[in-house]
PDB file of N, CA and C in Angstrom:
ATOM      1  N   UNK A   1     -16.591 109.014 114.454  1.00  0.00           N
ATOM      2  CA  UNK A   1     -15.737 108.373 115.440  1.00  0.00           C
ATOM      3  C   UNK A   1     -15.826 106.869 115.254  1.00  0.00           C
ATOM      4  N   UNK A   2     -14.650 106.270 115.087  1.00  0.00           N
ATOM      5  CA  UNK A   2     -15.125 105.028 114.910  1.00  0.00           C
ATOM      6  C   UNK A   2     -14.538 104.296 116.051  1.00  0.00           C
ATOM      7  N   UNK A   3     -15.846 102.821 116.234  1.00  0.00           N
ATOM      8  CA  UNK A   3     -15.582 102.113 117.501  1.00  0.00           C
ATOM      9  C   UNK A   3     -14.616 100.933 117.064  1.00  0.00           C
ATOM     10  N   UNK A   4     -13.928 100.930 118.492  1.00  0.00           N
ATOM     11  CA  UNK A   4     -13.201  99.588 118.640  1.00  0.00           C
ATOM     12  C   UNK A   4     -13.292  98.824 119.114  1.00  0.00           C
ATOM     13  N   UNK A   5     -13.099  97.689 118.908  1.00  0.00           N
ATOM     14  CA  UNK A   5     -13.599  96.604 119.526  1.00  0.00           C
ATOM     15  C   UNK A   5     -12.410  95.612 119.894  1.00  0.00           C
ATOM     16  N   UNK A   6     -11.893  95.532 120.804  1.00  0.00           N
ATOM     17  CA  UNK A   6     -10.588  94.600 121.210  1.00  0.00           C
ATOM     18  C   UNK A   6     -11.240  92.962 121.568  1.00  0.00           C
ATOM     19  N   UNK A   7     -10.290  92.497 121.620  1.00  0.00           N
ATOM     20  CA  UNK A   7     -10.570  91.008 121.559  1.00  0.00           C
ATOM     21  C   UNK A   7     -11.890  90.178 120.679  1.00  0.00           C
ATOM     22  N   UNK A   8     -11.938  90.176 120.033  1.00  0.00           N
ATOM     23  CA  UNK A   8     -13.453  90.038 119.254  1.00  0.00           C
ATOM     24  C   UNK A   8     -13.279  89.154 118.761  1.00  0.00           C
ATOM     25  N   UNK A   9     -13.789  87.656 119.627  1.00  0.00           N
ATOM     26  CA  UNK A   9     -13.522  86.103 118.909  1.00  0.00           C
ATOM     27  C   UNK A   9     -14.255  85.769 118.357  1.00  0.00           C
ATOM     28  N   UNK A  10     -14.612  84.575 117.241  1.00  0.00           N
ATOM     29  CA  UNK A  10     -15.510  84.104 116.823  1.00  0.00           C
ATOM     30  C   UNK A  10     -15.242  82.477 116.141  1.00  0.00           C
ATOM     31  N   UNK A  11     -16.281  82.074 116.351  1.00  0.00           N
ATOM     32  CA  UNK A  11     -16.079  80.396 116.043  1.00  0.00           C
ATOM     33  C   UNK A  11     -16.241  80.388 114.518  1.00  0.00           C
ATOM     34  N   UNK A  12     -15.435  79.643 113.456  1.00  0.00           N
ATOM     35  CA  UNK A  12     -15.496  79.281 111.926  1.00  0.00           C
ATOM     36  C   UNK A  12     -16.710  78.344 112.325  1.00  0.00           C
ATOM     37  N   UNK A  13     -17.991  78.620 111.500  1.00  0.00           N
ATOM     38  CA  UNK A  13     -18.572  77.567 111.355  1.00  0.00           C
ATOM     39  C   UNK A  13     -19.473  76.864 109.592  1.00  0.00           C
ATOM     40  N   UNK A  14     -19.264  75.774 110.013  1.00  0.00           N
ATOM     41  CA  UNK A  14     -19.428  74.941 108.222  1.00  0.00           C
ATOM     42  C   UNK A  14     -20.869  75.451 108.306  1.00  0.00           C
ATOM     43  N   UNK A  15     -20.622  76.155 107.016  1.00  0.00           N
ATOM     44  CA  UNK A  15     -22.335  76.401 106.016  1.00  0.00           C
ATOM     45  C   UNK A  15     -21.842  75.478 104.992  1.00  0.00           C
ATOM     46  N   UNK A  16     -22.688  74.477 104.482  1.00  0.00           N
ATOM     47  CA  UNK A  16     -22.507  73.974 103.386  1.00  0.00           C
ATOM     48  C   UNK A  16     -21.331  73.206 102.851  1.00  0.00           C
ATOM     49  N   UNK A  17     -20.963  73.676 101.832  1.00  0.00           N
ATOM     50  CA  UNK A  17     -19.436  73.382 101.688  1.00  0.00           C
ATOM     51  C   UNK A  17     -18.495  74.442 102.130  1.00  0.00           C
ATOM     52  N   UNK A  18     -18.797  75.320 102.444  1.00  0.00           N
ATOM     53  CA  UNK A  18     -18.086  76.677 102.999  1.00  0.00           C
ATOM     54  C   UNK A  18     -17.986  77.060 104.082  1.00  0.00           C
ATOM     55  N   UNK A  19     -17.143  78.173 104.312  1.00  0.00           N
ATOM     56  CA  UNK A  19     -17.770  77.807 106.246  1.00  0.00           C
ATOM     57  C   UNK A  19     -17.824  79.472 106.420  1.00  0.00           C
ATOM     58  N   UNK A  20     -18.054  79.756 107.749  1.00  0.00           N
ATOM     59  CA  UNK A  20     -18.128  81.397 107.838  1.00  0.00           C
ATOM     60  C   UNK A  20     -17.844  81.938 109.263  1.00  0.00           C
ATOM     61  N   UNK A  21     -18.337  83.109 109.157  1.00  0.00           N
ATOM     62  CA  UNK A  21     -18.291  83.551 110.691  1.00  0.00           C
ATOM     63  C   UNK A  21     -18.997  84.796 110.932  1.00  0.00           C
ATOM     64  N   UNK A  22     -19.869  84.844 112.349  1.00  0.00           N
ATOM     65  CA  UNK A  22     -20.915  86.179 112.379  1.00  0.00           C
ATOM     66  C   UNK A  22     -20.086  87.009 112.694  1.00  0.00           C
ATOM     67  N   UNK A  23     -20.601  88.539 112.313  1.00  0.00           N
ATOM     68  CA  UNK A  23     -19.831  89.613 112.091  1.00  0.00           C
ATOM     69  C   UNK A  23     -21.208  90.355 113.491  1.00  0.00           C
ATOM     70  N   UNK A  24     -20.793  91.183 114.621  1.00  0.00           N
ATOM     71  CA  UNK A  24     -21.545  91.944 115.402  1.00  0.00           C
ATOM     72  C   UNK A  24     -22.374  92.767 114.578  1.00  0.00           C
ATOM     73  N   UNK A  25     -23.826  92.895 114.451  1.00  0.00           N
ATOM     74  CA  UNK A  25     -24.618  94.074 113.667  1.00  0.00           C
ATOM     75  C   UNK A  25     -24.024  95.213 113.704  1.00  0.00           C
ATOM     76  N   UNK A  26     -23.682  95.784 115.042  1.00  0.00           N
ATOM     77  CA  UNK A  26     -23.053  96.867 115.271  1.00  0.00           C
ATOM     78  C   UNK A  26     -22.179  97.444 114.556  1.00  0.00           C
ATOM     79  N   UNK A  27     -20.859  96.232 114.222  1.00  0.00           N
ATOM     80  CA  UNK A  27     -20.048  96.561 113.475  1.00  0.00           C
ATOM     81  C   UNK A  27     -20.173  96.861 112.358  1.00  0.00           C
ATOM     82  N   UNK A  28     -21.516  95.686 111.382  1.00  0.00           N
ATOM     83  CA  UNK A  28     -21.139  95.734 110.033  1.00  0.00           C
ATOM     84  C   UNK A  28     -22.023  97.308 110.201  1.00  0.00           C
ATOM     85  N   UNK A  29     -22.998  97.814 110.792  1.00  0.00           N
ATOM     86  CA  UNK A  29     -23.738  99.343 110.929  1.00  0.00           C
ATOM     87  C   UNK A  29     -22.727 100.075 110.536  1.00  0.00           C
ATOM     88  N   UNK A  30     -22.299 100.093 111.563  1.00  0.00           N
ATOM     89  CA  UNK A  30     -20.985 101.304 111.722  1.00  0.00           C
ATOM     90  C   UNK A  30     -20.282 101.760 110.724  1.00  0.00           C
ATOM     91  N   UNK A  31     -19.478 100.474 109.738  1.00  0.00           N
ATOM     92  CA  UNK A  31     -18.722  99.950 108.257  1.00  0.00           C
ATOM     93  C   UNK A  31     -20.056 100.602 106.825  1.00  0.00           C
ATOM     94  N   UNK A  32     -20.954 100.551 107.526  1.00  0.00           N
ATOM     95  CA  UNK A  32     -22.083 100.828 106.186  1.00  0.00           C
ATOM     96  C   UNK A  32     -22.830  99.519 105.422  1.00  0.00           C
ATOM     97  N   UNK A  33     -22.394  98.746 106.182  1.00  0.00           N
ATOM     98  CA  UNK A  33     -22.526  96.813 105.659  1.00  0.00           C
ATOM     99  C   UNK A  33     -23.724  96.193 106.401  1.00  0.00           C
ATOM    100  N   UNK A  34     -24.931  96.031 104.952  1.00  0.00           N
ATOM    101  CA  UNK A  34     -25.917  95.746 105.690  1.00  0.00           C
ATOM    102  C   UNK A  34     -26.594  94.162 105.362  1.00  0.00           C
ATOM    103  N   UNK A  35     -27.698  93.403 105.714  1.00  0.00           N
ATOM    104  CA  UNK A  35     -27.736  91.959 105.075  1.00  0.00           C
ATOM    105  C   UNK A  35     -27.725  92.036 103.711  1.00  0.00           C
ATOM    106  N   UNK A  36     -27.233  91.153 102.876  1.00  0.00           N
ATOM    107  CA  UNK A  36     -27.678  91.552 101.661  1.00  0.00           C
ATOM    108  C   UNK A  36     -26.291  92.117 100.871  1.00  0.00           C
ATOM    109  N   UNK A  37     -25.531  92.545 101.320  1.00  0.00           N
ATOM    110  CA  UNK A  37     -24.467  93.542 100.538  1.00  0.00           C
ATOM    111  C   UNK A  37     -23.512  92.210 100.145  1.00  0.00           C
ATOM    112  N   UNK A  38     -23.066  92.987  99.067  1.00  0.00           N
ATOM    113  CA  UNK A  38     -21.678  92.279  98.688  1.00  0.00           C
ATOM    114  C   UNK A  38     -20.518  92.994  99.852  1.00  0.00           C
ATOM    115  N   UNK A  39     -19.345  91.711 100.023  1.00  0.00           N
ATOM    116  CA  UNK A  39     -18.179  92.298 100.302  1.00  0.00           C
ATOM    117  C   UNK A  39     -17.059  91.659  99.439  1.00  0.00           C
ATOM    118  N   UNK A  40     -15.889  92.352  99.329  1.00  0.00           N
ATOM    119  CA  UNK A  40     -14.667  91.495  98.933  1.00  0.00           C
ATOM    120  C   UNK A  40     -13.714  91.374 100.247  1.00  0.00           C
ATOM    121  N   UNK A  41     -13.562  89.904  99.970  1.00  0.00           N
ATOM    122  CA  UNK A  41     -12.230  89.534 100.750  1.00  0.00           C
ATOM    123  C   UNK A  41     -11.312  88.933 100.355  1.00  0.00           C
ATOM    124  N   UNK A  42     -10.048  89.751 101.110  1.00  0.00           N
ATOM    125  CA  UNK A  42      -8.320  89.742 101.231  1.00  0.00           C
ATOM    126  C   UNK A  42      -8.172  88.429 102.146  1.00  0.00           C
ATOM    127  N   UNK A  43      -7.005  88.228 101.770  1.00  0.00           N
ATOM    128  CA  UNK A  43      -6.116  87.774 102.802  1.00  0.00           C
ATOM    129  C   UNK A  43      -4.832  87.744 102.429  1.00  0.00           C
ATOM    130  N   UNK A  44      -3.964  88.058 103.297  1.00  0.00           N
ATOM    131  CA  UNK A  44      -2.456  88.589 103.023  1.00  0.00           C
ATOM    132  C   UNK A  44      -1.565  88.251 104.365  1.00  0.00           C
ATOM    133  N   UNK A  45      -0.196  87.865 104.047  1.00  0.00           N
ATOM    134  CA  UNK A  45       0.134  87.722 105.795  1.00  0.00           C
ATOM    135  C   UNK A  45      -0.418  86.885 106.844  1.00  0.00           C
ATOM    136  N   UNK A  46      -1.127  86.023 106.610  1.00  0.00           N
ATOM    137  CA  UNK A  46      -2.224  85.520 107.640  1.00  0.00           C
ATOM    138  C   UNK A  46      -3.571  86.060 108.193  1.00  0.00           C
ATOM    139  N   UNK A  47      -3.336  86.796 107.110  1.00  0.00           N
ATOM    140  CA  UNK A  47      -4.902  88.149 107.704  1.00  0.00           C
ATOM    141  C   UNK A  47      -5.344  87.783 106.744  1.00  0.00           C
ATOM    142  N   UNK A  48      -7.152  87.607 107.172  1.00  0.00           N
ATOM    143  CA  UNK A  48      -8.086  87.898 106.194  1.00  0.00           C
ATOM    144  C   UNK A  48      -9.090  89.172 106.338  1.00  0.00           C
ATOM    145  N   UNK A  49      -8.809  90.001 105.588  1.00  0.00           N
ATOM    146  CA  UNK A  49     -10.326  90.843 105.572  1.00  0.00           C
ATOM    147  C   UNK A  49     -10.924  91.336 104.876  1.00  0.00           C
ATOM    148  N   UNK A  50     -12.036  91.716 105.026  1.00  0.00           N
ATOM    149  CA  UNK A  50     -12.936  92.238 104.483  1.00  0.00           C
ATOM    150  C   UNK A  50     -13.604  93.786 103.862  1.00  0.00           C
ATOM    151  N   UNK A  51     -13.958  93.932 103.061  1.00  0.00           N
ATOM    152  CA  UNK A  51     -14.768  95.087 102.630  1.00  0.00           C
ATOM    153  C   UNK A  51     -15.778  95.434 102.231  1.00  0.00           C
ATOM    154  N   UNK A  52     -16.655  96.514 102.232  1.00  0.00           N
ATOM    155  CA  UNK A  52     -17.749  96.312 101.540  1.00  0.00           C
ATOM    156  C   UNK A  52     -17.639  97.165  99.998  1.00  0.00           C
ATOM    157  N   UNK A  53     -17.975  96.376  99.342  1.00  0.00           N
ATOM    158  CA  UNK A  53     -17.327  95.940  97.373  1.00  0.00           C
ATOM    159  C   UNK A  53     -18.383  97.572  96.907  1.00  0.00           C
ATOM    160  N   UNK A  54     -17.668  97.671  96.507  1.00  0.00           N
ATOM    161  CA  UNK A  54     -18.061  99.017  95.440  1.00  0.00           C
ATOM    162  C   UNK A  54     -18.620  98.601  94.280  1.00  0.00           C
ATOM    163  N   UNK A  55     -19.592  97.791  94.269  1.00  0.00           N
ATOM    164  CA  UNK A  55     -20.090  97.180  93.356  1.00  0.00           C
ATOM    165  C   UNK A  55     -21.402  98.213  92.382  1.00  0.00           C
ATOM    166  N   UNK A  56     -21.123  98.733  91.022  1.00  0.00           N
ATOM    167  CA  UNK A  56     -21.579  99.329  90.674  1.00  0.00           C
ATOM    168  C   UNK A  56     -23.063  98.848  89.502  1.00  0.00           C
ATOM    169  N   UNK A  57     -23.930  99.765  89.658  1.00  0.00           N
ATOM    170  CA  UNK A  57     -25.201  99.151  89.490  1.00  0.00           C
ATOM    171  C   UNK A  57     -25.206  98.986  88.314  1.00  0.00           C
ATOM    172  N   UNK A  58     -25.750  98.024  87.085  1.00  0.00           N
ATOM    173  CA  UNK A  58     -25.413  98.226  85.663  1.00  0.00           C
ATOM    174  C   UNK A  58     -27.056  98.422  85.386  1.00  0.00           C
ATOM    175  N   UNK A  59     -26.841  98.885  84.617  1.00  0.00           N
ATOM    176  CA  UNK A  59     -28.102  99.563  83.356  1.00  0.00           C
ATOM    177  C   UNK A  59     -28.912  99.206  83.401  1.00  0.00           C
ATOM    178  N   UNK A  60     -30.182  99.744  82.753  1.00  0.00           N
ATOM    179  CA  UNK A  60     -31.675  98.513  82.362  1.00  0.00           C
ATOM    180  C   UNK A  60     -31.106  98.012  81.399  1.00  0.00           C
ATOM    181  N   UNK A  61     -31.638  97.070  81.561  1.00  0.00           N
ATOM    182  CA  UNK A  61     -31.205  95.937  80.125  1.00  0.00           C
ATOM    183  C   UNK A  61     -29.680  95.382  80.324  1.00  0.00           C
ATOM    184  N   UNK A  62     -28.745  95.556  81.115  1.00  0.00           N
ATOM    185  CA  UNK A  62     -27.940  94.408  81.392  1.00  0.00           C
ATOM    186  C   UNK A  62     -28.112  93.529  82.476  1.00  0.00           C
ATOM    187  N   UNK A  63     -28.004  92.340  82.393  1.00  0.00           N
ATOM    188  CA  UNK A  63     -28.447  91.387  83.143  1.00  0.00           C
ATOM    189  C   UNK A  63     -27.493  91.398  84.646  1.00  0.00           C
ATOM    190  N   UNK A  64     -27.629  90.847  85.474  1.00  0.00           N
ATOM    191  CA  UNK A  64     -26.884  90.626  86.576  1.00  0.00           C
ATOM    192  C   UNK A  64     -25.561  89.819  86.437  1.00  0.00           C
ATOM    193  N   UNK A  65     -25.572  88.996  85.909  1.00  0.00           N
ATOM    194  CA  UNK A  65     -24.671  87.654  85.271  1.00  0.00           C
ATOM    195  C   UNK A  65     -23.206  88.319  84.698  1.00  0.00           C
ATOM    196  N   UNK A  66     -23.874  89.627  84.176  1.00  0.00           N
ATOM    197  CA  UNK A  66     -22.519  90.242  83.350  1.00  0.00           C
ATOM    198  C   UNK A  66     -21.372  90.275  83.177  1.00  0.00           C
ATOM    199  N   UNK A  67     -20.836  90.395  84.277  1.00  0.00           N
ATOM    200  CA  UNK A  67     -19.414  90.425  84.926  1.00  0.00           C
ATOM    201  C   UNK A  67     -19.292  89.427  84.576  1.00  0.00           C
ATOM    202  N   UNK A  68     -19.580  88.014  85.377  1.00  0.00           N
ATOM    203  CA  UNK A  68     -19.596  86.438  85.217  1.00  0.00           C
ATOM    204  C   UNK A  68     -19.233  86.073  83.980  1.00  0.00           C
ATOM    205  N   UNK A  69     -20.317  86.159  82.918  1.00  0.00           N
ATOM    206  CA  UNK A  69     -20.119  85.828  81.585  1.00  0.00           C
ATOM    207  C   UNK A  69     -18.725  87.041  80.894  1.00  0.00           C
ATOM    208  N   UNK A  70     -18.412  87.805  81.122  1.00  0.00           N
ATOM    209  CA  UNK A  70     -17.265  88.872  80.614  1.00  0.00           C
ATOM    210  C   UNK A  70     -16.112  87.420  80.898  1.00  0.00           C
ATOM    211  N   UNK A  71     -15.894  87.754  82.043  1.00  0.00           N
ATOM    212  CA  UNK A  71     -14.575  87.381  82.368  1.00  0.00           C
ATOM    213  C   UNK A  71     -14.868  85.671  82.171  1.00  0.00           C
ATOM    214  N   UNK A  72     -15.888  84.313  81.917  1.00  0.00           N
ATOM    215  CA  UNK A  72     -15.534  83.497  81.534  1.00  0.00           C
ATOM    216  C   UNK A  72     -15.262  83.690  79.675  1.00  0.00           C
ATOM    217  N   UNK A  73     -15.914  84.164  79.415  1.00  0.00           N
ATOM    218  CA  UNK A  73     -15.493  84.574  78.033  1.00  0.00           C
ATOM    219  C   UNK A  73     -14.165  85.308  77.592  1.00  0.00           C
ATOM    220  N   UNK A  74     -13.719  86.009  78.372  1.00  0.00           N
ATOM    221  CA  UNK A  74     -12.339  86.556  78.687  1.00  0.00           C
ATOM    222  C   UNK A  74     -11.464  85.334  78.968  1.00  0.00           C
ATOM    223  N   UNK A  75     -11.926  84.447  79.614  1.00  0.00           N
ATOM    224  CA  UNK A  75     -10.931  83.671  79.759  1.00  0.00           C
ATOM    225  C   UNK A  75     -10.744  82.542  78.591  1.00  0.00           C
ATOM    226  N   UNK A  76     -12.233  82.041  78.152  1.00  0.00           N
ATOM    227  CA  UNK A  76     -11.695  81.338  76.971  1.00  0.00           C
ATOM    228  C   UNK A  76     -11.481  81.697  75.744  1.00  0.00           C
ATOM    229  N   UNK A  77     -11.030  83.034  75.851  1.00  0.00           N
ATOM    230  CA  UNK A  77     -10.773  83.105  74.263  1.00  0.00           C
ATOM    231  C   UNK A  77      -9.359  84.282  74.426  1.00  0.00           C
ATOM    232  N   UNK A  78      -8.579  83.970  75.603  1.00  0.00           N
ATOM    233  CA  UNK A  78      -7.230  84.459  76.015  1.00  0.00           C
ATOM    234  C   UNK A  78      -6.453  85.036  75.202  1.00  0.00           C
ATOM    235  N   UNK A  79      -5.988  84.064  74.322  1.00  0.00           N
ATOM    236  CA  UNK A  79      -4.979  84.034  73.183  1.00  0.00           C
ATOM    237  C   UNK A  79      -5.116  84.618  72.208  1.00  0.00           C
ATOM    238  N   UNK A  80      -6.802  84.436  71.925  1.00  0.00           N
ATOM    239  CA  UNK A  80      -7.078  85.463  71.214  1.00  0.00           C
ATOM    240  C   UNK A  80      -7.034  86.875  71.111  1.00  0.00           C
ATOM    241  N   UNK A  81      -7.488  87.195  71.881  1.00  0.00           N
ATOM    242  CA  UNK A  81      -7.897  88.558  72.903  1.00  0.00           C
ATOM    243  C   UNK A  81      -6.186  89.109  72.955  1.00  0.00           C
ATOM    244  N   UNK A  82      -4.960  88.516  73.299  1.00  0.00           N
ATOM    245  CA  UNK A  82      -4.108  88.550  73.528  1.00  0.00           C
ATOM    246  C   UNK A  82      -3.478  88.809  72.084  1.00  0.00           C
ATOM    247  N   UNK A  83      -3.495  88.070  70.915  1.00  0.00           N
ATOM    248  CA  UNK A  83      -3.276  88.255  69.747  1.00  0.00           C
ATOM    249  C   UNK A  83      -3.646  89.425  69.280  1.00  0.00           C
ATOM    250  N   UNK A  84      -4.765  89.939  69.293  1.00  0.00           N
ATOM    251  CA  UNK A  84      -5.213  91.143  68.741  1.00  0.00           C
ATOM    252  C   UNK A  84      -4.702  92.685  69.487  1.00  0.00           C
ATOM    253  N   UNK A  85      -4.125  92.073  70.850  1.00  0.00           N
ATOM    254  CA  UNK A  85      -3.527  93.505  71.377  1.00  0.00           C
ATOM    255  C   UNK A  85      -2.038  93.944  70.748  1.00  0.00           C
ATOM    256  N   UNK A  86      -1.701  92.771  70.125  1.00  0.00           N
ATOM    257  CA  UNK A  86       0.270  92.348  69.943  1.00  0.00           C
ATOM    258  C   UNK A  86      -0.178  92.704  68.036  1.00  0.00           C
ATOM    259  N   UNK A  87      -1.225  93.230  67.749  1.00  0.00           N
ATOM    260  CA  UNK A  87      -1.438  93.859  66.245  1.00  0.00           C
ATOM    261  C   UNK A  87      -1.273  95.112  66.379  1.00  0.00           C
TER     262      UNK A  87
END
């Protein structure tokens, strides 16, 4: 059964260079979202929200960074990468 929660305000506040906003324990419980978790966030329409990221565990022996280094390396070598699909 899941709970609802109507009117549920909250103040933006600056962390750092970023800013944020507390989420009720309750809620993130409920969602499966605990300290510590990744989420991804949307925004579309004027809505922003949130999920908790299906982030899948990689191997012994691959580093954490992985993803990170993929896709900057993906990105600088584009054309390349791009060339070899158009063979």
């Amino acid at each position: 059964m899941s709970m609802v929660v109507n009117n549920l305000e909250r103040k933006v506040t600056k962390i750092g260079r970023s800013y944020g906003i507390t989420i009720p324990l309750d809620m993130l419980k409920e969602h499966g979202i605990k300290p510590g978790d990744t989420v991804s966030v949307t925004g579309k329409d004027g809505e922003i929200s949130f999920k908790k990221s299906r982030k899948v565990d990689l191997p012994d022996g691959i580093s954490s960074d992985f993803f990170e280094v993929l896709e900057r390396n993906t990105q600088k070598h584009d054309e390349t990468l791009k060339g070899l699909i158009d063979r």
